[in-house]
Structures are given as structure tokens and as C-alpha cells.
N, C-alpha and C. Protein backbone atom coordinates (compact mmCIF):
# COMPACT_ATOMS: atom_id res chain seq x y z
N UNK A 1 0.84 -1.18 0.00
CA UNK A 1 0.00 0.00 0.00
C UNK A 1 0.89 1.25 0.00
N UNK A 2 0.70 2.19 -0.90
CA UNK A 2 1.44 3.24 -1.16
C UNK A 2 0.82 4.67 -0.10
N UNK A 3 1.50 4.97 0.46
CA UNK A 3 1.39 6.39 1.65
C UNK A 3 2.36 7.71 1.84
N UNK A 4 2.75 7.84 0.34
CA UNK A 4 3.38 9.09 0.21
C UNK A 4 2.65 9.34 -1.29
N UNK A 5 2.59 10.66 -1.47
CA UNK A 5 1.81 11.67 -2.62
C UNK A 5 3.49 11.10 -3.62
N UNK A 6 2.55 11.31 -4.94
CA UNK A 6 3.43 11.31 -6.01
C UNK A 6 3.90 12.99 -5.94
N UNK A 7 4.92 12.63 -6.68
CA UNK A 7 5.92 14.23 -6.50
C UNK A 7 4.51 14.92 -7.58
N UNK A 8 5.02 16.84 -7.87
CA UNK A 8 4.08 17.25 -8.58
C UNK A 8 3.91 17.26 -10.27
N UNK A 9 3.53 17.23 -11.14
CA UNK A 9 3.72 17.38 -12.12
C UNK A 9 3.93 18.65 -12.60
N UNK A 10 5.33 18.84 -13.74
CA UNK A 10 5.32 20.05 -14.28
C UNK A 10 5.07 19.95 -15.85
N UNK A 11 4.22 20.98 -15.88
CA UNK A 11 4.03 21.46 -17.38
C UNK A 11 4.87 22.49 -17.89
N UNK A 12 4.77 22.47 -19.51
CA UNK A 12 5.53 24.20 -19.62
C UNK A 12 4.03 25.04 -19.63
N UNK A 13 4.67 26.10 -19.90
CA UNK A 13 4.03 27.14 -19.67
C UNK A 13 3.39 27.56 -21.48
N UNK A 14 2.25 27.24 -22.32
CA UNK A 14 1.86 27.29 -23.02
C UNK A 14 2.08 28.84 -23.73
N UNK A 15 1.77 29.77 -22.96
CA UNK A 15 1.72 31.30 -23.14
C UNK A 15 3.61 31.80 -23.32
N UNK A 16 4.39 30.48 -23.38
CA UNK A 16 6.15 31.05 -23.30
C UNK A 16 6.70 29.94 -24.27
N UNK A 17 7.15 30.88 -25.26
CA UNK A 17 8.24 29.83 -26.53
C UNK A 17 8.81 29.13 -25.54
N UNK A 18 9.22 27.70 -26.31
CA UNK A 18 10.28 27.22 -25.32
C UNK A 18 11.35 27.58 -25.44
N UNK A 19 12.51 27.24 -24.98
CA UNK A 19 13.89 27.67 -24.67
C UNK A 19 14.72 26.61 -25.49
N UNK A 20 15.13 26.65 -26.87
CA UNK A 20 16.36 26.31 -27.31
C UNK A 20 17.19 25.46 -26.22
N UNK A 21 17.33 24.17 -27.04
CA UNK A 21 18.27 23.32 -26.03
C UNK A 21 19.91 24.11 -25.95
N UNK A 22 20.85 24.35 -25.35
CA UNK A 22 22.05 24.60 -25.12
C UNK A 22 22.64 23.79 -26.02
N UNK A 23 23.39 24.74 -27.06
CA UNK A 23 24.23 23.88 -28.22
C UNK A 23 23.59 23.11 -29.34
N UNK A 24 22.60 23.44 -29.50
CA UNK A 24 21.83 22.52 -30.83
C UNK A 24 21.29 23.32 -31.75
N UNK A 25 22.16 22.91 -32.94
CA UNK A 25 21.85 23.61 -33.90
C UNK A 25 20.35 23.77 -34.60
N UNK A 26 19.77 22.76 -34.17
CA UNK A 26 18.74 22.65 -34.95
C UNK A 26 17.68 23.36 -34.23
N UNK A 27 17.97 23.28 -32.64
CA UNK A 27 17.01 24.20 -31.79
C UNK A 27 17.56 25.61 -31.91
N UNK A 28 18.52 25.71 -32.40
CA UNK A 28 19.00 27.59 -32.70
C UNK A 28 17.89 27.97 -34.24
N UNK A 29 18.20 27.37 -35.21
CA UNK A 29 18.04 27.53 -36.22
C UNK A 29 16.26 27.36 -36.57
N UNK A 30 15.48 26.56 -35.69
CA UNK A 30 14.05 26.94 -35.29
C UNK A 30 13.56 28.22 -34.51
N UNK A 31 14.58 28.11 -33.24
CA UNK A 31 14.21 29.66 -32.69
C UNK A 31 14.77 31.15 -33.25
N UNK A 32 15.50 30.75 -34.49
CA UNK A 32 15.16 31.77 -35.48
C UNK A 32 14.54 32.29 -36.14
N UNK A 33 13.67 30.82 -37.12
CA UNK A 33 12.53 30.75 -37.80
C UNK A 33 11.34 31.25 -37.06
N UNK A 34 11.50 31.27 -35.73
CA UNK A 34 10.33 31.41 -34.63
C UNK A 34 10.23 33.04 -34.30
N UNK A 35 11.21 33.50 -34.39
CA UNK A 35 11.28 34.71 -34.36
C UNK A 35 10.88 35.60 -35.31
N UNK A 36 11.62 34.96 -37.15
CA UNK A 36 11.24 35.91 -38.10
C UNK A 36 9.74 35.64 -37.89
N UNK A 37 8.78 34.90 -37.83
CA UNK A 37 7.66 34.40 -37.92
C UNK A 37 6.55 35.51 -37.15
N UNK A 38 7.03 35.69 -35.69
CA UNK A 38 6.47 36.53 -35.10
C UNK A 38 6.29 37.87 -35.62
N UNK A 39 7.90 38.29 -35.94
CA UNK A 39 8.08 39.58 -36.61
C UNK A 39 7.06 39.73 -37.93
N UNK A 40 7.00 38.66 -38.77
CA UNK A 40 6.42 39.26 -39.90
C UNK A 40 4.52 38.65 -39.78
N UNK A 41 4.59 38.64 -38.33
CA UNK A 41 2.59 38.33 -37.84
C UNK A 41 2.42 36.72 -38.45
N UNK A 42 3.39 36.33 -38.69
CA UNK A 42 2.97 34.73 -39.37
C UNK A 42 2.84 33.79 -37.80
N UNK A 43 1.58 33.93 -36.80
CA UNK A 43 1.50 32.90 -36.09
C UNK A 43 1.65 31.38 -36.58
N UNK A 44 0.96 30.99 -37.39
CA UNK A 44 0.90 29.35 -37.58
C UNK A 44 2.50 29.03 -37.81
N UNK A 45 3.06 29.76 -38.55
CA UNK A 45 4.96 29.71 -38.38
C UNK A 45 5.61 29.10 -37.23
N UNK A 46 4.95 30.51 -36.65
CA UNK A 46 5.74 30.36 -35.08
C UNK A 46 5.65 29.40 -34.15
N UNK A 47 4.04 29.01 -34.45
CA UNK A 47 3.70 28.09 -33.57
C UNK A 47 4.19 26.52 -33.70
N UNK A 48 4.38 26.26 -35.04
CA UNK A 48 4.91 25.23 -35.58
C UNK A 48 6.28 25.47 -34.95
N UNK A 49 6.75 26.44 -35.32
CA UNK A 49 8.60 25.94 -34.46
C UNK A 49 8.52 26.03 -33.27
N UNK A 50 7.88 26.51 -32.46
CA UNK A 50 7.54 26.31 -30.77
C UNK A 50 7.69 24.94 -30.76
N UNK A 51 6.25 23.99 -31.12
CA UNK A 51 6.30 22.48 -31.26
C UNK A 51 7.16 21.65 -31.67
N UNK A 52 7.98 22.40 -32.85
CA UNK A 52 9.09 21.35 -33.22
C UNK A 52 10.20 21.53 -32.24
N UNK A 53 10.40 23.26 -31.68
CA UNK A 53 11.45 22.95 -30.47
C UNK A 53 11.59 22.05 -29.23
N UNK A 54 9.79 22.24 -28.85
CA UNK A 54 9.49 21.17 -27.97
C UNK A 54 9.74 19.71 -28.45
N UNK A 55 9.58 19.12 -29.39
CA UNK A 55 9.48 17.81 -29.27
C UNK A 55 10.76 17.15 -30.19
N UNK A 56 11.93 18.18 -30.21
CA UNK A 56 13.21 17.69 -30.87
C UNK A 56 14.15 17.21 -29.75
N UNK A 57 14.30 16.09 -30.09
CA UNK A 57 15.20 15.12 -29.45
C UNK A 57 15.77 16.09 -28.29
N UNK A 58 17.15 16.65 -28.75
CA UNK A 58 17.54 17.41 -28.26
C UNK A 58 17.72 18.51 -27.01
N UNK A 59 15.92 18.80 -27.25
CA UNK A 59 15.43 19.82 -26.42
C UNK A 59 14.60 18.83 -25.40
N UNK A 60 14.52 17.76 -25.78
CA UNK A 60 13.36 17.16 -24.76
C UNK A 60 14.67 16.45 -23.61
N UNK A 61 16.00 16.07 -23.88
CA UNK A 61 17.11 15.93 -23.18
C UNK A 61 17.81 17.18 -22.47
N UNK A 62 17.25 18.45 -22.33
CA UNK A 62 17.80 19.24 -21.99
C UNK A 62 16.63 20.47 -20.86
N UNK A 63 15.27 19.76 -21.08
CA UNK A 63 13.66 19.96 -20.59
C UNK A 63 13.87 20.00 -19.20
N UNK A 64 13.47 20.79 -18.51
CA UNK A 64 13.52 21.19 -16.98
C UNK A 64 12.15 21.43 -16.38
């Protein structure tokens, strides 16, 4: 019988790009694309490289 709480779960924060893994080119070179995207009002852009930052190898080894 289990009598301690599971630790809490963290989410990211939906309303915040994610954060480029440290040293990966491919997460630099999205949160570029993510940027011109914003700049020129192209949401569906941006939002797409948000998701691909999130779920690139890379960044999901480096996820806090």
C-alpha cells in the first residue's frame, strides 16, 4: 500500500516559446525561424517551431 503523494507534475508554460536546447543547432536555427515568424505576424509559423522545439530530441534531453 502506497502512503506518500506522487511528487508534482510540471508542465511548460503554453503562453512562453520554449527555450532552445544549449548547443543545438537545430534548436538555434528553429528559434530563429520562430522569431522571423512573429516579426512578420505569421503565427501558424511560429507556432509550428515552438512544437518542433518542444518535441526535438535534443530539447526534450535538456527539458527542466
Amino acid at each position: 500500500m502506497k502512503t506518500t503523494m506522487d511528487p508534482p507534475i510540471t508542465l511548460h508554460d503554453p503562453t512562453q516559446p520554449p527555450r532552445p536546447a544549449p548547443g543545438c543547432d537545430v534548436c538555434a536555427a528553429l528559434e530563429r525561424q520562430r522569431i522571423a515568424a512573429e516579426r512578420a505576424k505569421n503565427t501558424r509559423r511560429a507556432t509550428t517551431c515552438e512544437q518542433e522545439i518542444r518535441s526535438h530530441p535534443a530539447h526534450e534531453d535538456s527539458a527542466s
